[in-house]
C-alpha atoms as a PDB file:
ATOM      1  CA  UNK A   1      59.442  -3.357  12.309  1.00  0.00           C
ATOM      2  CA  UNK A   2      60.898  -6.267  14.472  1.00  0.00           C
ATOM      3  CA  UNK A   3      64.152  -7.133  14.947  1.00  0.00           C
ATOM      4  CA  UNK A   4      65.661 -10.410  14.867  1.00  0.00           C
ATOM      5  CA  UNK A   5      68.615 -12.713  14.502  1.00  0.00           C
ATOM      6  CA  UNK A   6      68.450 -14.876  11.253  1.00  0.00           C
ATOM      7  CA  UNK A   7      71.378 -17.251  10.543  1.00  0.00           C
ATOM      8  CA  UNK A   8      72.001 -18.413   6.415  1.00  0.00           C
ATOM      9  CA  UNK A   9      74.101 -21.244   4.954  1.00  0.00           C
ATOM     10  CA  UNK A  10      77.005 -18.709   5.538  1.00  0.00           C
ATOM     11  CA  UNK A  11      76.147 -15.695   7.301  1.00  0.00           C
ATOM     12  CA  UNK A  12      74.300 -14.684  10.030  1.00  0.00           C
ATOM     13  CA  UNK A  13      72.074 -11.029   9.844  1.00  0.00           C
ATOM     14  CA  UNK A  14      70.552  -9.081  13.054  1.00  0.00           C
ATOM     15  CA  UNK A  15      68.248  -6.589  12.767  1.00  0.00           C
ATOM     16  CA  UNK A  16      65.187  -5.388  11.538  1.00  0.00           C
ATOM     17  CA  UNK A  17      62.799  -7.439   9.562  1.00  0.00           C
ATOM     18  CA  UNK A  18      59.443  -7.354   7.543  1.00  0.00           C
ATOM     19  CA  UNK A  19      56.374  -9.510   8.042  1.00  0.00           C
ATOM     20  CA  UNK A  20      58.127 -12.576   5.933  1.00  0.00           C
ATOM     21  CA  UNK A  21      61.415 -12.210   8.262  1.00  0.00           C
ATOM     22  CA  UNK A  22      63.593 -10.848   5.108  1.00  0.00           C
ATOM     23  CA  UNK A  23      66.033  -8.076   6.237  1.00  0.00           C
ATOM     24  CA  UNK A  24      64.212  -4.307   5.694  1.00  0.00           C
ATOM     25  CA  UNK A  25      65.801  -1.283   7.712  1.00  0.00           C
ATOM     26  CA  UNK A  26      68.625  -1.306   9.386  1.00  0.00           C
ATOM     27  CA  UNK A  27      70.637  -4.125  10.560  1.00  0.00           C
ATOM     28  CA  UNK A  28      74.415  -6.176  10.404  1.00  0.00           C
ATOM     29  CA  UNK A  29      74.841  -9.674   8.453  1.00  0.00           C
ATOM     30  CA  UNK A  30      78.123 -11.047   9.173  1.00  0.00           C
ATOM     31  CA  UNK A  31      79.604 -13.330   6.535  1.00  0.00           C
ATOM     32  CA  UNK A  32      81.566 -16.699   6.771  1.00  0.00           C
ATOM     33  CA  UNK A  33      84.591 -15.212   5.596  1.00  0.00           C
ATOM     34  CA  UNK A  34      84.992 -12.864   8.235  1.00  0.00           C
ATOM     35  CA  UNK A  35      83.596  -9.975   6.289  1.00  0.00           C
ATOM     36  CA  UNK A  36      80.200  -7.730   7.622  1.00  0.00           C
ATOM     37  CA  UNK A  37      78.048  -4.818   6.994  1.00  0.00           C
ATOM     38  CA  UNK A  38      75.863  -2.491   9.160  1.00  0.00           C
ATOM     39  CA  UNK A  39      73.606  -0.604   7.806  1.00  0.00           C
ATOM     40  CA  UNK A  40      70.407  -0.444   5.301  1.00  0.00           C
ATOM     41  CA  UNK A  41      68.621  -3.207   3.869  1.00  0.00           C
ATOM     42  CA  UNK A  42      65.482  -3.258   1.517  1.00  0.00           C
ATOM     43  CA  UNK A  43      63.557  -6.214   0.434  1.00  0.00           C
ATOM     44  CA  UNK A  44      66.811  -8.263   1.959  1.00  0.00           C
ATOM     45  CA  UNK A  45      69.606  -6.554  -0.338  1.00  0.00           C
ATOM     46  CA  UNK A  46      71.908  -3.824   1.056  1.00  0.00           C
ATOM     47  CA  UNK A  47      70.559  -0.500  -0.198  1.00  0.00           C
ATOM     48  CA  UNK A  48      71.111   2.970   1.068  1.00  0.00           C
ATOM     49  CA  UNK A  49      73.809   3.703   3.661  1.00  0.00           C
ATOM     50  CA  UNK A  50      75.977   1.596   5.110  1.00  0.00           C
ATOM     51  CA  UNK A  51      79.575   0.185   5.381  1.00  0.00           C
ATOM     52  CA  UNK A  52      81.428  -3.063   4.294  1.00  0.00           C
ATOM     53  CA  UNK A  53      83.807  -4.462   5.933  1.00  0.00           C
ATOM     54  CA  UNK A  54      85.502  -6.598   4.003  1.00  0.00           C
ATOM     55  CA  UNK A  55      87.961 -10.034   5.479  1.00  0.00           C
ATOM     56  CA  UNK A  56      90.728  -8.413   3.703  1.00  0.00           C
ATOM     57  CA  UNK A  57      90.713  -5.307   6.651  1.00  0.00           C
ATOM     58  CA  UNK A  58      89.668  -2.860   3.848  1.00  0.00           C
ATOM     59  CA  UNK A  59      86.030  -1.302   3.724  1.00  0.00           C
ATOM     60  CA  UNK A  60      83.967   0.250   1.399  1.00  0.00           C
ATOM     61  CA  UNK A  61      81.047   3.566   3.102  1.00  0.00           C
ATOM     62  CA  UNK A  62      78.651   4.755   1.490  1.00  0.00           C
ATOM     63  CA  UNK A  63      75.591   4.259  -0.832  1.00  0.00           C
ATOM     64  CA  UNK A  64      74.382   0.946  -1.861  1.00  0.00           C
ATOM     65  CA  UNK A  65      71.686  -0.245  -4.486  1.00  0.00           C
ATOM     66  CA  UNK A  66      70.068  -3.869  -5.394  1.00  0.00           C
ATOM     67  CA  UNK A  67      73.252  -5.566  -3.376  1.00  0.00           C
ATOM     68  CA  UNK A  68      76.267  -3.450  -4.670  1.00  0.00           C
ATOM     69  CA  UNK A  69      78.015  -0.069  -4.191  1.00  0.00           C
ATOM     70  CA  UNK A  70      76.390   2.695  -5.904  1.00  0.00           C
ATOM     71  CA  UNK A  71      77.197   6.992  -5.716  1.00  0.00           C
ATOM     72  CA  UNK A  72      78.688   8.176  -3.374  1.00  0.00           C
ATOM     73  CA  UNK A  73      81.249   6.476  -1.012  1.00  0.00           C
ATOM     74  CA  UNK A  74      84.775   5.837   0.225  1.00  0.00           C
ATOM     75  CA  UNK A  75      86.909   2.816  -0.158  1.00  0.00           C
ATOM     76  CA  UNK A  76      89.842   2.576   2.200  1.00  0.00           C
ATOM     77  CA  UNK A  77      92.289  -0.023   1.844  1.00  0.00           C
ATOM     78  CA  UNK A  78      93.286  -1.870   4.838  1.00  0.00           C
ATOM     79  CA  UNK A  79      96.553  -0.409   5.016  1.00  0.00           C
ATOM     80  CA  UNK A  80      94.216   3.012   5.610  1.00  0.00           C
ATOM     81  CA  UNK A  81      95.152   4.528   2.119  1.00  0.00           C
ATOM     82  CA  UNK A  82      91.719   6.585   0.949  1.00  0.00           C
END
């Protein structure tokens, strides 16, 4: 896969890419509000591993499917309470 840097109305991803440049493997979209992720992406939607961080300083690791949070993970607020 190829890597690249694609920016959106309001974020901006880096990573790797299929053959129609839509995020597939892993990569990092940052969003306008300050908020990113790193990790998997399929078909363009986080799924697999990977962690949010979210503008508020609190994060969210673990499994994602079809855009959303989903099994396993750990949400930490972002005063570091588990």
């Amino acid at each position: 896969m190829e890597r690249k840097k694609i920016i959106y109305e309001n974020a901006e991803f880096f990573g790797e890419v299929d053959e129609n440049d839509i995020p597939n493997g892993f990569g990092m979209m940052f969003y306008s509000d300050n908020s990113y992720y790193e990790g998997n992406f399929e078909m363009g939607k986080k799924n697999g591993g990977g962690e949010m961080h979210f503008f508020d300083k609190s994060s969210y690791d673990g499994q994602w499917s079809n855009d959303k949070p989903s099994g396993a993970g750990v949400y930490t607020n972002a005063n570091g309470d588990v």
